[in-house]
PDB file of N, CA and C in Angstrom:
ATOM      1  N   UNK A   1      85.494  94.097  98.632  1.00  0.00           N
ATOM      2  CA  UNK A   1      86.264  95.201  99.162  1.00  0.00           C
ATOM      3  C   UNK A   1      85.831  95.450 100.604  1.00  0.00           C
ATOM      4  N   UNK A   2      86.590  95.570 101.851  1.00  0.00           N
ATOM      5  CA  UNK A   2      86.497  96.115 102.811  1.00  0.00           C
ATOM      6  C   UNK A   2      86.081  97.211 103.083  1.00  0.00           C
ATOM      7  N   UNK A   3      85.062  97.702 104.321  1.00  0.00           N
ATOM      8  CA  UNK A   3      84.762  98.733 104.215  1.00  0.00           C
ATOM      9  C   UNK A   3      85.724  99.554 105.104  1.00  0.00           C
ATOM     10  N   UNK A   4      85.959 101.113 105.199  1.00  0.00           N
ATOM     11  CA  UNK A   4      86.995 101.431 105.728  1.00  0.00           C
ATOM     12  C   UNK A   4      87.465 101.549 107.155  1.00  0.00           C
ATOM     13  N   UNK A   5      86.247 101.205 107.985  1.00  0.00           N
ATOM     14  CA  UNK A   5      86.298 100.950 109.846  1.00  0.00           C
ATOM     15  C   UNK A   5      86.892  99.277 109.733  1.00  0.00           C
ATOM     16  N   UNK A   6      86.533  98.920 108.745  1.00  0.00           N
ATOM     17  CA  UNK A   6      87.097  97.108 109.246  1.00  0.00           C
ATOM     18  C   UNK A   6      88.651  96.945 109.494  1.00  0.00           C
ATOM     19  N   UNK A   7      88.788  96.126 110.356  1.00  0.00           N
ATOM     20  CA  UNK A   7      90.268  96.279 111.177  1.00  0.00           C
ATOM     21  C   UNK A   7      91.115  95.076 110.100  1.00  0.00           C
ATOM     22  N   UNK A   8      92.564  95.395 109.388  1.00  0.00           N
ATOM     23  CA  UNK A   8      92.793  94.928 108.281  1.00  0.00           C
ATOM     24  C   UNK A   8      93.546  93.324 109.038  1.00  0.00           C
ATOM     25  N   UNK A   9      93.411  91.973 108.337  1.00  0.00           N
ATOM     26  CA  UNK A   9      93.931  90.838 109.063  1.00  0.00           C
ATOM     27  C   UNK A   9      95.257  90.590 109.276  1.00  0.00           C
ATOM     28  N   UNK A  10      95.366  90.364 110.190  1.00  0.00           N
ATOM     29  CA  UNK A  10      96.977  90.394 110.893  1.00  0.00           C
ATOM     30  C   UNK A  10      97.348  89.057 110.992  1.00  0.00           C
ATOM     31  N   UNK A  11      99.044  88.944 110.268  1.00  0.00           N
ATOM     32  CA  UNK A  11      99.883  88.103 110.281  1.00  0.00           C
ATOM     33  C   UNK A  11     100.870  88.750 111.352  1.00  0.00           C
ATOM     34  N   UNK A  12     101.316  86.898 111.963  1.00  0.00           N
ATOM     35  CA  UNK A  12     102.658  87.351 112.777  1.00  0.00           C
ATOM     36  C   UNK A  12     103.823  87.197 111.775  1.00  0.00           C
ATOM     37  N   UNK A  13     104.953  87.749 112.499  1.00  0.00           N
ATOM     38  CA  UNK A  13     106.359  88.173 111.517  1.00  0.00           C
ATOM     39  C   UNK A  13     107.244  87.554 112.379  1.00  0.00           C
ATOM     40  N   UNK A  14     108.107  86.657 111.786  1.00  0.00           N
ATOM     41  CA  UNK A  14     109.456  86.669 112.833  1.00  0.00           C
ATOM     42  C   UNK A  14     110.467  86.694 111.526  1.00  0.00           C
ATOM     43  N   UNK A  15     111.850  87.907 111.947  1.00  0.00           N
ATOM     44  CA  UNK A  15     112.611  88.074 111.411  1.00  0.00           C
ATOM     45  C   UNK A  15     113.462  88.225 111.901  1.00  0.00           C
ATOM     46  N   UNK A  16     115.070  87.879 111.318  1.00  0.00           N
ATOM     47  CA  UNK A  16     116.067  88.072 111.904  1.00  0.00           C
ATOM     48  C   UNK A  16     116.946  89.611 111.918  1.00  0.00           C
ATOM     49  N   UNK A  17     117.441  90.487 112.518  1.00  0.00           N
ATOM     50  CA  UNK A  17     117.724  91.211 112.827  1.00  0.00           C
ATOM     51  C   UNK A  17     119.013  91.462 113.048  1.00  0.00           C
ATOM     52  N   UNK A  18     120.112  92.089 112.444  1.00  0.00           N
ATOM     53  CA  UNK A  18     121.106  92.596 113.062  1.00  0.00           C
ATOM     54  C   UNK A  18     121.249  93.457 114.482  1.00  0.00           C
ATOM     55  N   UNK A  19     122.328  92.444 115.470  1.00  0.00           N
ATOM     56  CA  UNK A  19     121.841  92.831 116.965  1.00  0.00           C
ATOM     57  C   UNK A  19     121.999  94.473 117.198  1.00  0.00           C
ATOM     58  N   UNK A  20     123.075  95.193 116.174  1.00  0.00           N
ATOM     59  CA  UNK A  20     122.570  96.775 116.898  1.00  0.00           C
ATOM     60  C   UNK A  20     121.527  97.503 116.284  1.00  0.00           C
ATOM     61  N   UNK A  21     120.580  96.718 115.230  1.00  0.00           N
ATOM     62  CA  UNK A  21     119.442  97.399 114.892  1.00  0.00           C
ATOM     63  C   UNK A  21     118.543  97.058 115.771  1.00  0.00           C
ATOM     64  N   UNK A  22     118.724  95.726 116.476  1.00  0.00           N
ATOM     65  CA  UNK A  22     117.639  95.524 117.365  1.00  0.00           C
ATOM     66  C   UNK A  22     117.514  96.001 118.983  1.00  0.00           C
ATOM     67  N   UNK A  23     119.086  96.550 118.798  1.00  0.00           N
ATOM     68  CA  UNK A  23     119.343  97.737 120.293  1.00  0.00           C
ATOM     69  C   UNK A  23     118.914  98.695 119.868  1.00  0.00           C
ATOM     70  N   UNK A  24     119.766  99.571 118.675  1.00  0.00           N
ATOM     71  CA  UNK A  24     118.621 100.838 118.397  1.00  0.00           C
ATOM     72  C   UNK A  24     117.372 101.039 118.402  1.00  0.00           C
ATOM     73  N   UNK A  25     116.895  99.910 118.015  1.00  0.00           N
ATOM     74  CA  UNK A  25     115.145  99.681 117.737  1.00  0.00           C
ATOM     75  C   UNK A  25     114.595 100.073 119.308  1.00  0.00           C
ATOM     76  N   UNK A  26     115.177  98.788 119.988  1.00  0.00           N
ATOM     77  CA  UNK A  26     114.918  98.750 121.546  1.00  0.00           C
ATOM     78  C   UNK A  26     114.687  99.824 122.227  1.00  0.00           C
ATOM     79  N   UNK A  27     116.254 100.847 121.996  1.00  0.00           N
ATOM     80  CA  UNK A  27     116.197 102.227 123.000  1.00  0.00           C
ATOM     81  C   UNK A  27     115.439 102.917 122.422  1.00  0.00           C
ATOM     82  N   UNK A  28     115.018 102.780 121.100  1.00  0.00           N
ATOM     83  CA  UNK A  28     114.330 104.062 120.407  1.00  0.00           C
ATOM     84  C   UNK A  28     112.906 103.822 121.186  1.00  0.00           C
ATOM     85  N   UNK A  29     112.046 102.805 121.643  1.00  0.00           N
ATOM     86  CA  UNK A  29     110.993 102.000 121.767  1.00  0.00           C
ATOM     87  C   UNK A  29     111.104 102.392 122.842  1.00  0.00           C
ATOM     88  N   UNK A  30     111.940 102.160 124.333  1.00  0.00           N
ATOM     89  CA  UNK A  30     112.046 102.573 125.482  1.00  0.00           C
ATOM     90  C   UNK A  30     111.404 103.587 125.670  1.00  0.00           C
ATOM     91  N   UNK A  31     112.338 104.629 124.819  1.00  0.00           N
ATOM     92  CA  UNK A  31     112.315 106.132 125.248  1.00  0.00           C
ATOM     93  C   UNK A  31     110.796 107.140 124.558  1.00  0.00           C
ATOM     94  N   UNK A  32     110.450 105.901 123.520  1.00  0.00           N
ATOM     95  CA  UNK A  32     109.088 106.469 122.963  1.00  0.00           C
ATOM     96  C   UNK A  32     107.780 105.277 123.404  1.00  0.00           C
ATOM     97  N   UNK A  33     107.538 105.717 124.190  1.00  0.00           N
ATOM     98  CA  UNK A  33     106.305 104.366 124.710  1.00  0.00           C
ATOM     99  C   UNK A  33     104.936 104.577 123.533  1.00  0.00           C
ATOM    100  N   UNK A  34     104.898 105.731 122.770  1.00  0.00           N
ATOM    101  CA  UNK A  34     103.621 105.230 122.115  1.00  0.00           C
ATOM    102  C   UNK A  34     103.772 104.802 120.803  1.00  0.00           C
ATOM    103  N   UNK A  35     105.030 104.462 121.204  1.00  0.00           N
ATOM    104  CA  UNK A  35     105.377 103.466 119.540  1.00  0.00           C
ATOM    105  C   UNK A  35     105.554 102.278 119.960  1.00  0.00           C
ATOM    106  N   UNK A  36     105.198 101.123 119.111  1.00  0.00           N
ATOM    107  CA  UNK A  36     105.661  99.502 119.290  1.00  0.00           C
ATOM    108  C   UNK A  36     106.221  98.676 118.732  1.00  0.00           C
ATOM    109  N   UNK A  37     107.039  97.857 118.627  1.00  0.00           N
ATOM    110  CA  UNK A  37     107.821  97.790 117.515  1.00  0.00           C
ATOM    111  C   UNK A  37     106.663  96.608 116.145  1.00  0.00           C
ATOM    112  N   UNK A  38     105.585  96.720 116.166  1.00  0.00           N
ATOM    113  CA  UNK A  38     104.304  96.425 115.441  1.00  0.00           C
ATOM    114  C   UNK A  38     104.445  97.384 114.450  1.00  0.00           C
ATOM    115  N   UNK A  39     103.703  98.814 115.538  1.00  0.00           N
ATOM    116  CA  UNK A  39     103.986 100.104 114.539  1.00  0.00           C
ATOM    117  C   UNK A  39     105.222 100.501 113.869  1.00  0.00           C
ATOM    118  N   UNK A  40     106.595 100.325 114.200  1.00  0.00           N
ATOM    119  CA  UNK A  40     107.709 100.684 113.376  1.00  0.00           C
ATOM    120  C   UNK A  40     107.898  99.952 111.924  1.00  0.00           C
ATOM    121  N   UNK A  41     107.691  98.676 112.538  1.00  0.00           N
ATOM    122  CA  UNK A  41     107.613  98.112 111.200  1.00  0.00           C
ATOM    123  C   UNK A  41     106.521  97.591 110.241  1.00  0.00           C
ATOM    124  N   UNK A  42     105.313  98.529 110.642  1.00  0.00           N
ATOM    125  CA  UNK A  42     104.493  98.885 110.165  1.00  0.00           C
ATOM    126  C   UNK A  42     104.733  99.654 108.885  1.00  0.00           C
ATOM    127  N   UNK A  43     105.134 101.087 109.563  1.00  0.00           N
ATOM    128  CA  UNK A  43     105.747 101.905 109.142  1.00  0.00           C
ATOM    129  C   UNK A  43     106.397 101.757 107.903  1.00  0.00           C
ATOM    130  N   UNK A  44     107.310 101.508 108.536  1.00  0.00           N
ATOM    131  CA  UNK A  44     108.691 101.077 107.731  1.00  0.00           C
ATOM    132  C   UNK A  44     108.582 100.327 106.742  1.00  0.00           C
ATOM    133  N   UNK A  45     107.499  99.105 107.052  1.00  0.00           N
ATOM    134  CA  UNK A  45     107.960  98.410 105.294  1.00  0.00           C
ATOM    135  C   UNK A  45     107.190  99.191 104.643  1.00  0.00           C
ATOM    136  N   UNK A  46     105.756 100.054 104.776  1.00  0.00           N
ATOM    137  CA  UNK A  46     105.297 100.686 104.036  1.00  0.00           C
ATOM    138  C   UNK A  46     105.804 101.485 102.957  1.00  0.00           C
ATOM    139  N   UNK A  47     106.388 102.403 104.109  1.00  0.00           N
ATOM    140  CA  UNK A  47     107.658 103.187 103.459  1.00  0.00           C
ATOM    141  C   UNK A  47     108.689 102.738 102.305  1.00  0.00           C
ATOM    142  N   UNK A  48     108.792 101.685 102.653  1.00  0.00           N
ATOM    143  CA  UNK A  48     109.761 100.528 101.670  1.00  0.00           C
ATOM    144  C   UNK A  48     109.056 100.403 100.247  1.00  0.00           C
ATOM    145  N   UNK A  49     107.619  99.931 100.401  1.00  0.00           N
ATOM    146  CA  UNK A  49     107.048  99.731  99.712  1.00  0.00           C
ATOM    147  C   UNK A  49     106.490 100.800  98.396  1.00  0.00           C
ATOM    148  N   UNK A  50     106.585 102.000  99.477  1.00  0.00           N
ATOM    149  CA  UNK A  50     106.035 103.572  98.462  1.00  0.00           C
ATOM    150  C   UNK A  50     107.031 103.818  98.365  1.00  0.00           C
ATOM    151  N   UNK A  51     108.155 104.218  98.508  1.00  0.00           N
ATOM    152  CA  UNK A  51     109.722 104.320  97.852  1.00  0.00           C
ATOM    153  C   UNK A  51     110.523 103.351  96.583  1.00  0.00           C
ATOM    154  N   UNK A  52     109.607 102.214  96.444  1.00  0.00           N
ATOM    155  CA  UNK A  52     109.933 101.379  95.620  1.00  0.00           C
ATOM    156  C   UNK A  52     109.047 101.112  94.657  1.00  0.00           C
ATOM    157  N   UNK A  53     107.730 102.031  94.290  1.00  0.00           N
ATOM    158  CA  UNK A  53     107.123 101.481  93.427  1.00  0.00           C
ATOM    159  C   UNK A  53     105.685 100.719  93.841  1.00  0.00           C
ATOM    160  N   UNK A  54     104.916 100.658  95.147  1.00  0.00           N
ATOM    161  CA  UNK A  54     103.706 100.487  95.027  1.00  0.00           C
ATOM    162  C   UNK A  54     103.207 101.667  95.073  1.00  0.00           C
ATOM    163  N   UNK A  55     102.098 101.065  94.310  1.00  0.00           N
ATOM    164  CA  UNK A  55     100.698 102.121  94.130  1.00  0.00           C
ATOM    165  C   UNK A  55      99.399 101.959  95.118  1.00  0.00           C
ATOM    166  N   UNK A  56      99.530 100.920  95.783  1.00  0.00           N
ATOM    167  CA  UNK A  56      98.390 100.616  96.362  1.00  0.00           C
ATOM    168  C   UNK A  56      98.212 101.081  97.477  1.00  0.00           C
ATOM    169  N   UNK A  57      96.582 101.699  97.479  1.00  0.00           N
ATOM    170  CA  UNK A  57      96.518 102.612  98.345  1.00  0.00           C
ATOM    171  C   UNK A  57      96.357 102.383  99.745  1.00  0.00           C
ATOM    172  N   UNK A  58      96.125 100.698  99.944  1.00  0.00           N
ATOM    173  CA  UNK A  58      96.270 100.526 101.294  1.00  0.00           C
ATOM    174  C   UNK A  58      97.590 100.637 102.289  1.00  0.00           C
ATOM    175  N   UNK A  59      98.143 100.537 100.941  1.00  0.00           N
ATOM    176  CA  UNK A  59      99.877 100.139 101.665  1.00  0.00           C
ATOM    177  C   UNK A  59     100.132 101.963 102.200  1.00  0.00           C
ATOM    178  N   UNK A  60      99.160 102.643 101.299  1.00  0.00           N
ATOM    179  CA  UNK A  60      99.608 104.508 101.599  1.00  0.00           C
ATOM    180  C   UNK A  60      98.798 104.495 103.087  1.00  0.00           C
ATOM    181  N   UNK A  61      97.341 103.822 103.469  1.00  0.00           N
ATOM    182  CA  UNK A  61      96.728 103.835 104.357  1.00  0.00           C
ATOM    183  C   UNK A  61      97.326 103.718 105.433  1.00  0.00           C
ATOM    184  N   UNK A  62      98.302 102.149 105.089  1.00  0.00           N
ATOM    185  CA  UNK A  62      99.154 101.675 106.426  1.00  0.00           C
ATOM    186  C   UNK A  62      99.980 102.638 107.282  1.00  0.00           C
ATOM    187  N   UNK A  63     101.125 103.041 106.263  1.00  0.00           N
ATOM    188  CA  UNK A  63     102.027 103.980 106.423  1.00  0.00           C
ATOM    189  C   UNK A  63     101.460 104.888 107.222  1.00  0.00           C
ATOM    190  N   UNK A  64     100.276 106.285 106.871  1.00  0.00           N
ATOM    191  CA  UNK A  64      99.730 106.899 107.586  1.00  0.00           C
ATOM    192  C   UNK A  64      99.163 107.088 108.543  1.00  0.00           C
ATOM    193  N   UNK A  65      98.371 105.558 108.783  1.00  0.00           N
ATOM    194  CA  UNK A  65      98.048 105.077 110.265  1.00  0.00           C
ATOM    195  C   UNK A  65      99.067 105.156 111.296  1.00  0.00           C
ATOM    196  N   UNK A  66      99.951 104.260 110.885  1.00  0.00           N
ATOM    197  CA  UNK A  66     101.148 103.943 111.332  1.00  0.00           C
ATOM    198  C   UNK A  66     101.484 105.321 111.874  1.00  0.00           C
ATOM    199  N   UNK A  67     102.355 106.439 111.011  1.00  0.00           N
ATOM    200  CA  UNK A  67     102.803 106.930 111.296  1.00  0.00           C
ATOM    201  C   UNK A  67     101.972 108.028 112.270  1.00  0.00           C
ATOM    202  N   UNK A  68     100.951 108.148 111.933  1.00  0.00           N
ATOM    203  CA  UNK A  68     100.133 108.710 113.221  1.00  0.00           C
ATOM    204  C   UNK A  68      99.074 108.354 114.061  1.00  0.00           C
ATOM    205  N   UNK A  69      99.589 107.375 114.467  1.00  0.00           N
ATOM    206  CA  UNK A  69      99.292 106.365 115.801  1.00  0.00           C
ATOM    207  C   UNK A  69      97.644 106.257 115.619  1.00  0.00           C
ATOM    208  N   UNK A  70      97.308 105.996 114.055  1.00  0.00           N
ATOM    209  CA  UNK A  70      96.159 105.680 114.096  1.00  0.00           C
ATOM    210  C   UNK A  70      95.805 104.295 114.461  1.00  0.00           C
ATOM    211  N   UNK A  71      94.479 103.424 115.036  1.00  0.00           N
ATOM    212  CA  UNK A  71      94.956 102.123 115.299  1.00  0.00           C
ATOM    213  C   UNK A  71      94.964 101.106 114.235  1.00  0.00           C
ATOM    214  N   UNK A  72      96.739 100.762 113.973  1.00  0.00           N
ATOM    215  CA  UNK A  72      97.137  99.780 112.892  1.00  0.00           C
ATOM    216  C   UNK A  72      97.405  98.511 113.087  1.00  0.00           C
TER     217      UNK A  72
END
């Protein structure tokens, strides 16, 4: 088990995108500089993930980091 300062291992993502989610994404990102689109979809699948049935508490960790610009 990890202890809880250890920084969790990072995979890259490439996904395809519908082009006006990836304009919305864009302007939303513009206009908010201390978000990245790392952290959104950070976020977001978390969210996905606790809306659908995980229990695991890292995935609750993520989300919360995430959502308050803890470093994720």
């Amino acid at each position: 088990m990890s202890s809880p300062t250890a920084q969790p291992t990072r995979i890259d993502l490439q996904v395809e995108i519908p082009e006006d989610l990836h304009n919305a994404l864009q302007a939303y990102l513009d206009s908010n500089p201390s978000w990245s689109q790392a952290r959104v979809f950070s976020a977001a699948t978390a969210l996905f993930l606790m809306q659908n049935g995980a229990s695991d508490r890292s995935i609750n960790r993520t989300y919360l980091d995430a959502l308050f610009d803890h470093q994720v």
